[in-house]
N, C-alpha and C. Protein backbone atom coordinates (compact mmCIF):
# COMPACT_ATOMS: atom_id res chain seq x y z
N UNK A 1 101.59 135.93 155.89
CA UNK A 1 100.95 135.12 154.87
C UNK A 1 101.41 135.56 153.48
N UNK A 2 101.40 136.91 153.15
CA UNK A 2 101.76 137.38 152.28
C UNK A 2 103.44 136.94 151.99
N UNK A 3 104.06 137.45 152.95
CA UNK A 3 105.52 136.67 152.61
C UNK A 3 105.98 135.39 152.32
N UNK A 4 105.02 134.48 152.86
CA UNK A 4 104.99 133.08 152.53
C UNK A 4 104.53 132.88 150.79
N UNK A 5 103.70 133.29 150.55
CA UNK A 5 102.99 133.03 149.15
C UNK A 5 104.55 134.11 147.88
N UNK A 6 104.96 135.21 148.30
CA UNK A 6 105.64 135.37 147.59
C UNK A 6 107.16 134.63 147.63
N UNK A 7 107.27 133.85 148.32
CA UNK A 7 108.65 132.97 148.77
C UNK A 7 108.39 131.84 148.15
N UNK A 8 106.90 131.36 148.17
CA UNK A 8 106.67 129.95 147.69
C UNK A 8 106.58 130.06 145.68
N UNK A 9 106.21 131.23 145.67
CA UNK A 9 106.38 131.63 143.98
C UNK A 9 107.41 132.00 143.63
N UNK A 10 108.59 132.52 144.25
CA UNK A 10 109.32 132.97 143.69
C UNK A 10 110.47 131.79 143.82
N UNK A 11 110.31 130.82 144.95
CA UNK A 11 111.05 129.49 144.83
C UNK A 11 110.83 128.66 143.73
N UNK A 12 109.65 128.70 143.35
CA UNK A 12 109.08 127.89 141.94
C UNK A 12 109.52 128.13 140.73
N UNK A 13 109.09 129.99 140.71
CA UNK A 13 110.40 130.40 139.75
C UNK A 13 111.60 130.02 139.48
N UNK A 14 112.06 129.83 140.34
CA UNK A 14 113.90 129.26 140.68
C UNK A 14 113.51 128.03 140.10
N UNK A 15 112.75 127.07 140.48
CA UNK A 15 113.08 125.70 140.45
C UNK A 15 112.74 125.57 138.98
N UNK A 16 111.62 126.15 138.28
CA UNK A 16 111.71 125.98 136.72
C UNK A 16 112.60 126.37 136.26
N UNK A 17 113.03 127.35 136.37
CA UNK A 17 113.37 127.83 135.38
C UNK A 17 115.30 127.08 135.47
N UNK A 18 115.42 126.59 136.34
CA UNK A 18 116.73 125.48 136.63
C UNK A 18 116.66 124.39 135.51
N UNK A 19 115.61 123.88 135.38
CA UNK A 19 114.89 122.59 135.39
C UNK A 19 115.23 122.92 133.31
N UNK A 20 114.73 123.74 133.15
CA UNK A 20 114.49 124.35 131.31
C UNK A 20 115.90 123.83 130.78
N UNK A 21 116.78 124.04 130.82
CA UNK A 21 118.16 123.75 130.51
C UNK A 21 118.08 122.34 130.09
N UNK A 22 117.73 121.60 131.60
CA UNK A 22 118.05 120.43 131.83
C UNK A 22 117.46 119.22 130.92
N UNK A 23 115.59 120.14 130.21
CA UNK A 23 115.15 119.21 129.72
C UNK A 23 115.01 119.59 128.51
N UNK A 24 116.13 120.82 127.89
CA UNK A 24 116.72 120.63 126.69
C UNK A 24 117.92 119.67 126.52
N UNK A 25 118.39 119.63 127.35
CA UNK A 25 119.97 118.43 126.84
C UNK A 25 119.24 117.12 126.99
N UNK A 26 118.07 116.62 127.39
CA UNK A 26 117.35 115.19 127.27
C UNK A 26 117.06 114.94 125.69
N UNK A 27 116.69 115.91 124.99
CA UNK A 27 116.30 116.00 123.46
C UNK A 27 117.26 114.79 122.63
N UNK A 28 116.94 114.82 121.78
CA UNK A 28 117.81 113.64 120.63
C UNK A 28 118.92 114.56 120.29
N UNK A 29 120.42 114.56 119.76
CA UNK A 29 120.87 114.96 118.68
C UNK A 29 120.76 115.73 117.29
N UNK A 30 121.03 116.82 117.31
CA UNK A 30 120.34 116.84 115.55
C UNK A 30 121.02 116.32 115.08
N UNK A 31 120.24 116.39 113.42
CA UNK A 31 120.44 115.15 112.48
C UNK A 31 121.80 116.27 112.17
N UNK A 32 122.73 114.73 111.13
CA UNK A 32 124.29 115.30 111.51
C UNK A 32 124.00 114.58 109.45
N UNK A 33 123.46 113.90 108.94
CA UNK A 33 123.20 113.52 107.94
C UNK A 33 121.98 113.27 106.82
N UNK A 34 121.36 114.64 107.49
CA UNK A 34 119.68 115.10 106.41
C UNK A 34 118.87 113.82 107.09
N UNK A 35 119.24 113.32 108.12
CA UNK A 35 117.93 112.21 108.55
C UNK A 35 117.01 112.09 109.68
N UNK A 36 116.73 111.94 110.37
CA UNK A 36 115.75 112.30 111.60
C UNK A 36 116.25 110.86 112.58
N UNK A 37 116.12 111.81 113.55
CA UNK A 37 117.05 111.34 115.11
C UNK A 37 115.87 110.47 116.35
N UNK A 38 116.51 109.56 116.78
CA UNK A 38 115.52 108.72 117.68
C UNK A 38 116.71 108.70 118.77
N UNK A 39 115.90 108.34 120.40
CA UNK A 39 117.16 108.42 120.95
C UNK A 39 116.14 106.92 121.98
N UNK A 40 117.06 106.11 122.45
CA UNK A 40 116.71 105.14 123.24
C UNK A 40 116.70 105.34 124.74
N UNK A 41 116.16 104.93 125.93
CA UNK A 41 116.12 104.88 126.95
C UNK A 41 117.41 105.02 127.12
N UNK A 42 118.19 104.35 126.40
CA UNK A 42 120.08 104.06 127.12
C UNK A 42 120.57 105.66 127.20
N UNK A 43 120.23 106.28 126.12
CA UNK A 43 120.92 107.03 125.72
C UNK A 43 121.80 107.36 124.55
N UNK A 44 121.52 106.16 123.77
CA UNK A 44 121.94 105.86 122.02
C UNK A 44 121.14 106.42 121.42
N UNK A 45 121.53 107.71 120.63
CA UNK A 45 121.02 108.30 119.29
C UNK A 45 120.93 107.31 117.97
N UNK A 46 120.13 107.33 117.49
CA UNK A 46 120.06 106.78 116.14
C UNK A 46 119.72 107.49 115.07
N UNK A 47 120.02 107.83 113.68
CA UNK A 47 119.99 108.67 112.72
C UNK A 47 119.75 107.80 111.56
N UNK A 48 118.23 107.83 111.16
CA UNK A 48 117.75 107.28 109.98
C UNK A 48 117.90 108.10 108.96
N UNK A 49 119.00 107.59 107.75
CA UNK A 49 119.00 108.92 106.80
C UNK A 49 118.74 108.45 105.34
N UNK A 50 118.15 108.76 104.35
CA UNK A 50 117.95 108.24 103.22
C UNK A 50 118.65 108.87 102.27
N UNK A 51 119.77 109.44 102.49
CA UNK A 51 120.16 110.57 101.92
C UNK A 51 121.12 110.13 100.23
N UNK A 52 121.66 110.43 99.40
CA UNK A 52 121.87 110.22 98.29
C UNK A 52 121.52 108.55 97.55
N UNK A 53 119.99 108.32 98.38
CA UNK A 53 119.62 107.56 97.78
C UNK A 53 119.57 105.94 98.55
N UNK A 54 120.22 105.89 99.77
CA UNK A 54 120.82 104.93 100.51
C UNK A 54 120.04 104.95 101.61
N UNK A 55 119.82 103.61 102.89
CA UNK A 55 119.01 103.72 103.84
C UNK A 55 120.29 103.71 104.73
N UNK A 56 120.62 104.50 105.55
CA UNK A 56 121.83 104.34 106.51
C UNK A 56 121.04 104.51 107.46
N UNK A 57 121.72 104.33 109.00
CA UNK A 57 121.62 104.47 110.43
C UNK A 57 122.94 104.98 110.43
N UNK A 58 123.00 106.08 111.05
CA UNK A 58 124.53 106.40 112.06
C UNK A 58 124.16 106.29 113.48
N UNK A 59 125.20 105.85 114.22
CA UNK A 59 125.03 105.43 115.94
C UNK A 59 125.72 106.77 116.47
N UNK A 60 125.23 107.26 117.58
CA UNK A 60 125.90 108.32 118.30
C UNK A 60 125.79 108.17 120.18
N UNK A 61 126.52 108.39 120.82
CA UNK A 61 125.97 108.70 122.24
C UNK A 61 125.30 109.72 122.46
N UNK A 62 124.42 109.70 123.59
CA UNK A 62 123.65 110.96 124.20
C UNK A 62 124.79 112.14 123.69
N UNK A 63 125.67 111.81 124.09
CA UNK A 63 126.78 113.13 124.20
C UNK A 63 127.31 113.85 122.20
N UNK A 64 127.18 112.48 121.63
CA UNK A 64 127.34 113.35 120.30
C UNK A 64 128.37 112.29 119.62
N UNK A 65 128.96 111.67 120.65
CA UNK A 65 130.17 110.40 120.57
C UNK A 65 129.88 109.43 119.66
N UNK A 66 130.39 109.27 118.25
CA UNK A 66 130.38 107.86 117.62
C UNK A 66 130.35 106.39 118.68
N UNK A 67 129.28 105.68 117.93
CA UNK A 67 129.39 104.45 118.54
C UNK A 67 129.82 103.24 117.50
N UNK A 68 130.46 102.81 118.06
CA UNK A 68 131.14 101.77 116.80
C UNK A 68 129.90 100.50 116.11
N UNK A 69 129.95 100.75 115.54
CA UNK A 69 128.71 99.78 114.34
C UNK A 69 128.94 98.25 114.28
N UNK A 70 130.54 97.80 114.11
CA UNK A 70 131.14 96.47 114.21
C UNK A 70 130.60 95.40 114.75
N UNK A 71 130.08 94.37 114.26
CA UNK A 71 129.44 93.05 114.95
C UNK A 71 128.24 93.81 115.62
N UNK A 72 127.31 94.18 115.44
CA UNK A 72 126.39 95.19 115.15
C UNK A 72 125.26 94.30 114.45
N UNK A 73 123.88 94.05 115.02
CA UNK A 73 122.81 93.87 113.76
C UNK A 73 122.11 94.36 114.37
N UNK A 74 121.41 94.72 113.24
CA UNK A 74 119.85 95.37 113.10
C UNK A 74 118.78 95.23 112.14
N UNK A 75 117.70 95.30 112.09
CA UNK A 75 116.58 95.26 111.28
C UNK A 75 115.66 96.66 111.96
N UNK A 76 115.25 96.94 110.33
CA UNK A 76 114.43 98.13 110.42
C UNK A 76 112.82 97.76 109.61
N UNK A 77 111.82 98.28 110.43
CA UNK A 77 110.57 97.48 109.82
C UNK A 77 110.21 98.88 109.75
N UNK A 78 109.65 99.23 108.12
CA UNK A 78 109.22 100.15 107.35
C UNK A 78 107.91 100.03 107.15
N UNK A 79 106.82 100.78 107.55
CA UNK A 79 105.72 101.09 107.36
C UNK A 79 105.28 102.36 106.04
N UNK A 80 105.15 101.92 105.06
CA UNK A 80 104.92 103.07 103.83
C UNK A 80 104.15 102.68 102.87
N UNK A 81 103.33 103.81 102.74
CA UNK A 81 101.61 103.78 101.85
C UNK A 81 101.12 102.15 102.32
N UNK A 82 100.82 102.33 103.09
CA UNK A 82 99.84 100.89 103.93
C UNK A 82 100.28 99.63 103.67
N UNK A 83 101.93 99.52 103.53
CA UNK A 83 102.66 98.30 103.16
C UNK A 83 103.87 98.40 104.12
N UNK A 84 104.11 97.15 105.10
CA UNK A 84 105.13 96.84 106.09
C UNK A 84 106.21 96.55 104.97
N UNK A 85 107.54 96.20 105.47
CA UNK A 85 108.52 95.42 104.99
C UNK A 85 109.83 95.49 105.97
N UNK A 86 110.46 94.44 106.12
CA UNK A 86 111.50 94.53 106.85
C UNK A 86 112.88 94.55 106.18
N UNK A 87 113.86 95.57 106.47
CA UNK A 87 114.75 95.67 106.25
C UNK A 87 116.25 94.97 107.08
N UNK A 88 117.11 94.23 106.60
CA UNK A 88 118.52 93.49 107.29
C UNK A 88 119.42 95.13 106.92
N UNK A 89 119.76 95.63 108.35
CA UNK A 89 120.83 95.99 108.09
C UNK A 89 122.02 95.18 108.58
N UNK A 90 123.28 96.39 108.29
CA UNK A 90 124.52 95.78 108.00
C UNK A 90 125.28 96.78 108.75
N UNK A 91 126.41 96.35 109.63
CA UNK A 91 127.97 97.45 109.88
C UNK A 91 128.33 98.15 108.36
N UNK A 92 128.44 99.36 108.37
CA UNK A 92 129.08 99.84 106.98
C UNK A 92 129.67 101.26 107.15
N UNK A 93 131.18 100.92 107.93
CA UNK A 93 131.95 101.90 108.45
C UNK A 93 131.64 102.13 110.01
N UNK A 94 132.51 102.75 110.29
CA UNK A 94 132.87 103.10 111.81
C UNK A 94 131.37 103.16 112.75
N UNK A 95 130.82 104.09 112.61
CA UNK A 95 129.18 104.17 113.35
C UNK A 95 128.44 103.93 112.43
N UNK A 96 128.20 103.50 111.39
CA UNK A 96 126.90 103.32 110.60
C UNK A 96 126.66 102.10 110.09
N UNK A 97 125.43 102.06 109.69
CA UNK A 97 124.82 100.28 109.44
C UNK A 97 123.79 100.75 108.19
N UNK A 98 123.75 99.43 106.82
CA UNK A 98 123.66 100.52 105.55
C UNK A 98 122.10 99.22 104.91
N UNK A 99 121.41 99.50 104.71
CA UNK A 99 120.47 98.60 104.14
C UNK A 99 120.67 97.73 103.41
N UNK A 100 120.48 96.39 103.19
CA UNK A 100 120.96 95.51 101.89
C UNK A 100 119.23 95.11 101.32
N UNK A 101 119.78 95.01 100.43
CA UNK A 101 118.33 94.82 99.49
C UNK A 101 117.32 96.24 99.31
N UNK A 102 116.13 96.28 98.59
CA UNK A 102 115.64 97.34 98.48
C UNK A 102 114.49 97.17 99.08
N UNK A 103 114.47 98.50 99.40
CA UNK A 103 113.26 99.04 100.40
C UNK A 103 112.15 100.45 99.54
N UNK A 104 111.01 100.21 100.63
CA UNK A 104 110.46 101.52 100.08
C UNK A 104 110.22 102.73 101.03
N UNK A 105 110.68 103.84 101.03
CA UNK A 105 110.63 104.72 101.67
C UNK A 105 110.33 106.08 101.74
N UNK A 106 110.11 107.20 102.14
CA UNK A 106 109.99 108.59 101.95
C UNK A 106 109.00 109.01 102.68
N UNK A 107 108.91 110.46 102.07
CA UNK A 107 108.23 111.32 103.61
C UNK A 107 106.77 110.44 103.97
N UNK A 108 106.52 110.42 105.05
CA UNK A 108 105.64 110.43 105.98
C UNK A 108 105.55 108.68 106.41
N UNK A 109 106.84 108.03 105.62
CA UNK A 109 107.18 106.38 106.46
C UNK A 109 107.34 106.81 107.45
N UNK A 110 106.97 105.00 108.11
CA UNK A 110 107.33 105.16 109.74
C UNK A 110 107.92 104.40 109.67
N UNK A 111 109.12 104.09 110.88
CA UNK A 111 109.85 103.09 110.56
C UNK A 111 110.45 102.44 112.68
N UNK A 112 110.76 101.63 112.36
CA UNK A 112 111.13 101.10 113.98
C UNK A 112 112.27 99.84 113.37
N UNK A 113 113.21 100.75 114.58
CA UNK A 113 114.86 100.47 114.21
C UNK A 113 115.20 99.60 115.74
N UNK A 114 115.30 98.04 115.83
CA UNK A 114 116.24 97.07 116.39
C UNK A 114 117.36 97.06 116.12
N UNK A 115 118.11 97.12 117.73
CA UNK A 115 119.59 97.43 117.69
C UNK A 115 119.90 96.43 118.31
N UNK A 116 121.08 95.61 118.23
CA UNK A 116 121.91 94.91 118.97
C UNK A 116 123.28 95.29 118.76
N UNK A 117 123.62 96.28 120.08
CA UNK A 117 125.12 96.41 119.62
C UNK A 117 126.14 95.07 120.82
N UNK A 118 126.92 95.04 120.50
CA UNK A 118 127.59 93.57 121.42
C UNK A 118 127.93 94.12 122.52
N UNK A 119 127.50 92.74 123.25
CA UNK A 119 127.39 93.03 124.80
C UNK A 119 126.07 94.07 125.43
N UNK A 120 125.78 94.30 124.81
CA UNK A 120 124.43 95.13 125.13
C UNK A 120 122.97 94.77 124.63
N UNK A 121 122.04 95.06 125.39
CA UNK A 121 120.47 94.51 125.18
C UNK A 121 120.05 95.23 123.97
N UNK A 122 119.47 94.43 123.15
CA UNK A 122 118.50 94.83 122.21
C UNK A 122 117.74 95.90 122.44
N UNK A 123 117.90 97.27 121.72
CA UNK A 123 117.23 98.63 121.91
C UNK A 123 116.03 98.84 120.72
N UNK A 124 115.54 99.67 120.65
CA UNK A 124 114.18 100.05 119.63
C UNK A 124 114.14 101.31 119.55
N UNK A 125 114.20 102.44 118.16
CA UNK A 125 114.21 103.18 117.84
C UNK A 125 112.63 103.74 117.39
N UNK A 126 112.35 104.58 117.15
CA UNK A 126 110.90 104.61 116.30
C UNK A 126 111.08 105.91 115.74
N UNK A 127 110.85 106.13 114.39
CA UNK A 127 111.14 106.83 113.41
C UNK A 127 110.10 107.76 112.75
N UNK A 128 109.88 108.63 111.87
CA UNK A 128 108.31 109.48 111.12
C UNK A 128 109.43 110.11 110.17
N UNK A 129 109.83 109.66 108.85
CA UNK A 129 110.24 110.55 107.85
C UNK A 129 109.75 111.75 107.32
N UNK A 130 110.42 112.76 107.35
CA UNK A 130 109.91 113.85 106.86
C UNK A 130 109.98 114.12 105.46
């Protein structure tokens, strides 16, 4: 009995501690441009960044891989100080898509990012600025 109970714990051991690795590489990307990272069911990173003043998205794969932005739309709906607004983004360079018109934003917006990249289903991001 005794040998059973230490075989069945020390198999468990094994099996977590396998498992730890595995459900660090599930995590998002870090941010690669001061912005905070969402990752989709697919496996598409998204990177909301407000950084020198600009609302960008950069696209990435699970793996870290640029995703091409091209024929690309999206809208981003901004929740900040108890006022919605929707944002049109735009392709603007290789992986990124760049806000047109002005928005309001900063720490503690929330924001939820629609993707259509071509040939592929409409994805949803969800965002918390820091």
């Amino acid at each position: 009995m005794k040998k059973s109970v230490v075989t069945l714990l020390l198999s468990t051991g094994l099996i977590l501690a396998a498992g730890s690795p595995q459900a660090h590489e599930d995590a998002p990307q870090a941010p690669m441009h001061s912005g905070v990272v969402s990752e989709a069911a697919s496996g598409t990173n998204a990177e909301l960044s407000l950084e020198g003043g600009m609302l960008m998205v950069y696209l990435r794969t699970h793996d870290g891989a640029p995703i091409a932005s091209q024929d690309s739309t999206a809208e981003l709906t901004l929740l900040s100080a108890g006022k919605k607004q929707v944002v049109a983004l735009l392709p603007s360079g290789d992986n990124s898509l760049m806000a047109q018109g002005s928005y309001q934003a900063g720490p503690g917006s929330k924001a939820v990012l629609k993707l259509s990249l071509p040939g592929k289903s409409t994805e949803q991001f969800r965002f918390e600025l820091k």
